[in-house]
Protein backbone atom coordinates (compact mmCIF):
# COMPACT_ATOMS: atom_id res chain seq x y z
CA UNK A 1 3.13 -155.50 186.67
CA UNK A 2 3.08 -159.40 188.08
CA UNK A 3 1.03 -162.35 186.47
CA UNK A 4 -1.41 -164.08 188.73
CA UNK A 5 -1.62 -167.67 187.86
CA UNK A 6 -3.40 -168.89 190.99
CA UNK A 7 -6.06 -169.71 188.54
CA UNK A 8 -4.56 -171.25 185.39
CA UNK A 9 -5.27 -171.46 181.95
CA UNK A 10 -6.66 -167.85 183.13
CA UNK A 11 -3.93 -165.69 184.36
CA UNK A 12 -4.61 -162.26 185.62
CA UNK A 13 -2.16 -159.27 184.88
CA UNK A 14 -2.21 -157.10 187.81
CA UNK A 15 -0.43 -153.39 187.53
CA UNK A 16 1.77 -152.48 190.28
CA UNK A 17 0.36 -149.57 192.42
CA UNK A 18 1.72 -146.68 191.95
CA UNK A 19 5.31 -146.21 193.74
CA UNK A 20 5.49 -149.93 194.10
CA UNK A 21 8.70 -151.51 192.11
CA UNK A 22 7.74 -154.88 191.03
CA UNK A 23 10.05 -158.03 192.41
CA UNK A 24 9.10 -160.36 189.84
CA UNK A 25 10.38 -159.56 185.96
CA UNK A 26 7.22 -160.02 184.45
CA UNK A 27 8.43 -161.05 180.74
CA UNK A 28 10.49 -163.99 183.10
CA UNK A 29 6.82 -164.89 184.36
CA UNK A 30 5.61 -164.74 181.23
CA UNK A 31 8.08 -167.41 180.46
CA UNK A 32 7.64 -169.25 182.81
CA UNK A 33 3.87 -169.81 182.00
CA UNK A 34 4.62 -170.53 178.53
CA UNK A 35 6.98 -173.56 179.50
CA UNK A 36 4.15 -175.08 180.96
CA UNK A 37 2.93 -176.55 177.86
CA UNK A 38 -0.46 -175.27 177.98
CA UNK A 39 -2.67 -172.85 176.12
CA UNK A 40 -3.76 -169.71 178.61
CA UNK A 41 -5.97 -166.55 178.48
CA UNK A 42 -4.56 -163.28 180.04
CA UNK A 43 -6.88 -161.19 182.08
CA UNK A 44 -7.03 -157.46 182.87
CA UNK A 45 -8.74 -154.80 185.05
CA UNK A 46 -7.97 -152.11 182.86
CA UNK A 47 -5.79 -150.70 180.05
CA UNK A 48 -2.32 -149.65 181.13
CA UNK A 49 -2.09 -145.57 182.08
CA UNK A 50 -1.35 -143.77 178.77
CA UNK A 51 0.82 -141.49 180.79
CA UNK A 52 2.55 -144.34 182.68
CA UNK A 53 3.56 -145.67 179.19
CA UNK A 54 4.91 -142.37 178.01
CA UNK A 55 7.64 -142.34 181.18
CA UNK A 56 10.97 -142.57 180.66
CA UNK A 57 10.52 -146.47 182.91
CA UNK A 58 7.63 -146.91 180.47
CA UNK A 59 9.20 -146.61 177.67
CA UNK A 60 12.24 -148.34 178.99
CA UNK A 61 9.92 -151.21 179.84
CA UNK A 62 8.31 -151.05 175.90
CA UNK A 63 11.90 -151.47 174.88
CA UNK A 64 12.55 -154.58 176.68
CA UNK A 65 8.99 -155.92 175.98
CA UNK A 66 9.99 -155.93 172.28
CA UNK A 67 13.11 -157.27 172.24
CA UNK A 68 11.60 -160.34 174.52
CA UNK A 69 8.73 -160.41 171.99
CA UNK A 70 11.30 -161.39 169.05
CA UNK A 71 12.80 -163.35 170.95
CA UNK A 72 9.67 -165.45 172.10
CA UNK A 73 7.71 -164.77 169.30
CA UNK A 74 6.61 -168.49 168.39
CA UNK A 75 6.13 -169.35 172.06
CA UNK A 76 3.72 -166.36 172.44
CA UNK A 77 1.30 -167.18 169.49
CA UNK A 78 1.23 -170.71 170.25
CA UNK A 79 0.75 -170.25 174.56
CA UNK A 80 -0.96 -166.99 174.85
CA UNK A 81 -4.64 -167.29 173.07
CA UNK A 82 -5.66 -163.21 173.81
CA UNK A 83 -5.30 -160.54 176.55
CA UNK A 84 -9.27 -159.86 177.75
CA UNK A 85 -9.79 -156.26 179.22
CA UNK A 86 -12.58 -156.05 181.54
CA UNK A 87 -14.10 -152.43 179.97
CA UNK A 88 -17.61 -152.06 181.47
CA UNK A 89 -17.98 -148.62 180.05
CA UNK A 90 -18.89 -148.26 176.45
CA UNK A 91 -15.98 -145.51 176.25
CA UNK A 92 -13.13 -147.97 177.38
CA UNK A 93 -14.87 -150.75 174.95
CA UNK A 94 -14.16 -148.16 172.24
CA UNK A 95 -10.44 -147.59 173.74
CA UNK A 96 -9.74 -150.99 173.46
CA UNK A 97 -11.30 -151.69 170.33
CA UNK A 98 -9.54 -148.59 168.68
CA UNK A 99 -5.92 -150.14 169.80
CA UNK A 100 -6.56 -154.01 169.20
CA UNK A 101 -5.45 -153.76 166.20
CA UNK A 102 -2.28 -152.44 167.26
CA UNK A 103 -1.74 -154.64 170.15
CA UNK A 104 -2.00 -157.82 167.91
CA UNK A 105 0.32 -156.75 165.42
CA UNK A 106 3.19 -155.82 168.19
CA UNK A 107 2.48 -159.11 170.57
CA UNK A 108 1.08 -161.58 168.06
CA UNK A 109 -2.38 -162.56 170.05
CA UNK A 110 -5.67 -160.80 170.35
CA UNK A 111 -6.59 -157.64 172.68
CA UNK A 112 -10.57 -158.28 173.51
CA UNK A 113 -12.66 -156.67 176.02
CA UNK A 114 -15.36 -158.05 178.24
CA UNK A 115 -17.79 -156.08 180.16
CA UNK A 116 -17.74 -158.36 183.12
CA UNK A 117 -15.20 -160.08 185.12
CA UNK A 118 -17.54 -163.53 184.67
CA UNK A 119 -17.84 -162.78 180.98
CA UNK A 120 -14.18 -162.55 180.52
CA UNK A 121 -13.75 -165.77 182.20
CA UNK A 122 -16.50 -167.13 180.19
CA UNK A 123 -14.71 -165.52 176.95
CA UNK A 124 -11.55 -166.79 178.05
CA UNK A 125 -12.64 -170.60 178.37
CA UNK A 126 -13.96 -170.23 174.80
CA UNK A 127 -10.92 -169.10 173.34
CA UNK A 128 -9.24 -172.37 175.37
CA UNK A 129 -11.73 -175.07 174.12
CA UNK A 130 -10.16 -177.52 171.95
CA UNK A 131 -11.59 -177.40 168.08
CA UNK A 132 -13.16 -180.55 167.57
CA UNK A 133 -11.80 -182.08 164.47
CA UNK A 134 -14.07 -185.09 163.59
CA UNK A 135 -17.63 -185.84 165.65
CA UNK A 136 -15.19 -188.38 167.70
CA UNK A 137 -13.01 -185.36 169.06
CA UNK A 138 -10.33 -187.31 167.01
């Protein structure tokens, strides 16, 4: 898994293909995006593979992932405003809905789904916008 920031505040999580070994630690990317001082939106094509994540690398990888969690915990719920899923399908809307819960509770920031890649980038610059406090902006 690698972070494409080519487009930031909206970074897209890309998985590996299959066989491929990823050169980039991704929780060091992750990092990295955070120290940038700016509120971002991750994006995804898809849920992980359930099977992937039951590997012995997968669960190697949930290991780390949790320990750098802790770790980064304050940096992640300030940076990271949600992780959209692009679910067309009305049975991968359910998926995600069914684990959101979940997923906040272990990372600290939102799992949402979008049925569109445009309306997960229209999502996404909602969750960005800047309250307004007063009817100055102030």
């Amino acid at each position: 898994m690698y972070f494409d920031h080519q487009h930031f505040p909206l970074v897209w999580m890309r998985h590996a293909a299959t066989g491929e070994v990823a050169t980039v630690d991704p929780f060091l990317q992750l990092e990295q995006l955070m120290r940038r001082g700016h509120a971002f939106v991750l994006l995804s094509e898809g849920m992980p593979d359930p099977q992937r994540q039951n590997s012995q690398q997968g669960k190697a990888l949930l290991k780390q992932g949790s320990l750098w969690m802790k770790r980064n915990k304050v940096a992640i719920q300030r940076w990271i405003k949600a992780l959209i899923v692009i679910a067309p399908e009305p049975e991968a809307q359910a998926g995600v809905e069914a684990f959101a819960d979940t997923y906040e509770k272990f990372w600290g920031y939102p799992l949402l789904h979008s049925a569109s890649p445009l309306a997960a980038t229209s999502l996404a610059q909602q969750l960005l916008m800047v309250p307004r406090r007063n009817q100055y902006n102030w």
